[in-house]
C-alpha atoms as a PDB file:
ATOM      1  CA  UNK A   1      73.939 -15.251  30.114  1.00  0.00           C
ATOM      2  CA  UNK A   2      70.053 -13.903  30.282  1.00  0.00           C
ATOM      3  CA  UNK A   3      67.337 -16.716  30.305  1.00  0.00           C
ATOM      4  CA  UNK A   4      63.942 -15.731  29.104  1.00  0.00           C
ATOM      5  CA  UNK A   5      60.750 -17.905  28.437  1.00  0.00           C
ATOM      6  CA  UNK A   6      58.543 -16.662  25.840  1.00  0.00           C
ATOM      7  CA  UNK A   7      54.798 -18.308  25.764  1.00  0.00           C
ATOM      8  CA  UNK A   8      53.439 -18.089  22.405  1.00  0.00           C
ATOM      9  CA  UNK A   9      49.597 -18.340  21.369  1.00  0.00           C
ATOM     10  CA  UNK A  10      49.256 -20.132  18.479  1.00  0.00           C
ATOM     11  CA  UNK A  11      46.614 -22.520  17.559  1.00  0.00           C
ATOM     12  CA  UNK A  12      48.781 -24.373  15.030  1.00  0.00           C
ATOM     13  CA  UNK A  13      49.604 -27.880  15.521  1.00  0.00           C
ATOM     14  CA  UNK A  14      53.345 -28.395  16.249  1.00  0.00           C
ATOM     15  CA  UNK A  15      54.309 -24.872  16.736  1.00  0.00           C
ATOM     16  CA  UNK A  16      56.604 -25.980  19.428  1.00  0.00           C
ATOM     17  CA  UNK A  17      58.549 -27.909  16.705  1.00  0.00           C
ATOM     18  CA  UNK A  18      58.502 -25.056  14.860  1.00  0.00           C
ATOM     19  CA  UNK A  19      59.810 -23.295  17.571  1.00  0.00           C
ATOM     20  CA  UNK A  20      63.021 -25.661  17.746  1.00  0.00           C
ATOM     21  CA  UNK A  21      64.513 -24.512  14.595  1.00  0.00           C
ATOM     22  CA  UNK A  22      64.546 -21.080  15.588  1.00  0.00           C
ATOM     23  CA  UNK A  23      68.319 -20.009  16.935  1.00  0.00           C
ATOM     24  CA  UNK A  24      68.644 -19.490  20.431  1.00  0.00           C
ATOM     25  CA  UNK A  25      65.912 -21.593  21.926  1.00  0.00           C
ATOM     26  CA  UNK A  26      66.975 -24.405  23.613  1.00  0.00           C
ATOM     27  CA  UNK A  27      64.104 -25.970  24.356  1.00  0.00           C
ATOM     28  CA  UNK A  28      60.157 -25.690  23.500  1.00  0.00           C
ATOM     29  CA  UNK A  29      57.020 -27.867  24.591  1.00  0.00           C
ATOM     30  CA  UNK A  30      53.437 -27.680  23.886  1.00  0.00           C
ATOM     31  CA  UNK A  31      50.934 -26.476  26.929  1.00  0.00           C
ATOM     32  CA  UNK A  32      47.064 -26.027  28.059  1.00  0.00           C
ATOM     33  CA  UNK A  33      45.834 -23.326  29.117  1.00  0.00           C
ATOM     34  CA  UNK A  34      45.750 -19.235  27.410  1.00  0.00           C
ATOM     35  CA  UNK A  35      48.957 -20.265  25.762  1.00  0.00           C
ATOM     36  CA  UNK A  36      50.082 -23.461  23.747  1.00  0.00           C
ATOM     37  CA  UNK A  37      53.471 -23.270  23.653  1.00  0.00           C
ATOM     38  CA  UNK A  38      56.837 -22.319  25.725  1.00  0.00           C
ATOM     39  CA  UNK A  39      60.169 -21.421  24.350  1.00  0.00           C
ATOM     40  CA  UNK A  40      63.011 -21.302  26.686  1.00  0.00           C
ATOM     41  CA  UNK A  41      66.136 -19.594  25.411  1.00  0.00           C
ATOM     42  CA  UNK A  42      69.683 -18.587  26.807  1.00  0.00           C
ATOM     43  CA  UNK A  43      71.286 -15.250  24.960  1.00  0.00           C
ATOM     44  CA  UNK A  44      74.116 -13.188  25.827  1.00  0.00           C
ATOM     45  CA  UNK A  45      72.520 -10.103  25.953  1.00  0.00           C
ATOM     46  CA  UNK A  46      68.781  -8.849  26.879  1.00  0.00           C
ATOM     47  CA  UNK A  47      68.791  -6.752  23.898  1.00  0.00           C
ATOM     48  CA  UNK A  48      68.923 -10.353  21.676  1.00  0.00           C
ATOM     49  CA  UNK A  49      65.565 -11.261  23.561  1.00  0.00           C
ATOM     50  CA  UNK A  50      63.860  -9.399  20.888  1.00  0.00           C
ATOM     51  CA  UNK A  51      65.718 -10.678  17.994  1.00  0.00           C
ATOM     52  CA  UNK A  52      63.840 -14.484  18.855  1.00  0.00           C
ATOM     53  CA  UNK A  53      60.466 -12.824  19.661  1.00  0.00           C
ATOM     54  CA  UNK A  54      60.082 -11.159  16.643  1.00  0.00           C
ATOM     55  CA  UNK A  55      61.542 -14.139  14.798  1.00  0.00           C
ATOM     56  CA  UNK A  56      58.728 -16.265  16.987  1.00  0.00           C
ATOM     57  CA  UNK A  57      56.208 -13.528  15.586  1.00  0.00           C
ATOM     58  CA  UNK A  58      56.923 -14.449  11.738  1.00  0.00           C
ATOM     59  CA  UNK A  59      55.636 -17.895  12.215  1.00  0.00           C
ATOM     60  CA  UNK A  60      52.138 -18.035  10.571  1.00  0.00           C
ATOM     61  CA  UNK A  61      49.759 -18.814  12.880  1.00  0.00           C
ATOM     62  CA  UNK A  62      51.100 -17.053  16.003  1.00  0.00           C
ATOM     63  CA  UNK A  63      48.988 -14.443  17.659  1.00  0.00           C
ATOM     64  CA  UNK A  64      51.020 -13.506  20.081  1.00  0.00           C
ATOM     65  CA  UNK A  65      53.664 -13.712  23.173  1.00  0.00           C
ATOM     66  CA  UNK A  66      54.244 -12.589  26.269  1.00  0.00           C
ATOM     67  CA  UNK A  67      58.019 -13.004  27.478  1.00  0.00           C
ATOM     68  CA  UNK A  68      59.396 -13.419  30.901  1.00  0.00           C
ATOM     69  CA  UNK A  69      63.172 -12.766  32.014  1.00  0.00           C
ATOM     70  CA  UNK A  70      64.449 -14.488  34.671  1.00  0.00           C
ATOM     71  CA  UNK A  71      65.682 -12.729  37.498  1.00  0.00           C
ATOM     72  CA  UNK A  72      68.299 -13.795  39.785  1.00  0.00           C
END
């Protein structure tokens, strides 16, 4: 199982509930500071990490992530 956390700039209100109803992201939260949102998600693989960040990327509104793996 990989774990990844994806912060997403967005200005748009509620994009972490947005976020929710994307598969593969267990859990999302609004921020402060350069980002507004996190989206934590679990996959099988690495290679699905880009499946949900370009999924994230569709959502009007979003200018942009930046997506962290963790390591262990």
């Amino acid at each position: 199982m990989v774990r990844a956390v994806i912060l997403v700039k967005s200005p748009k209100k509620l994009i972490s509930a947005r976020l929710r109803k994307i598969n593969k992201i267990t859990e999302s939260f609004a921020v402060s500071g350069q980002f507004d949102a996190v989206a934590v998600i679990d996959v099988k693989e690495l290679s699905e990490i880009k499946y949900v960040t370009t999924e994230i990327q569709k959502i009007p509104g979003v200018e942009r992530t930046e997506t962290m793996v963790e390591v262990s």
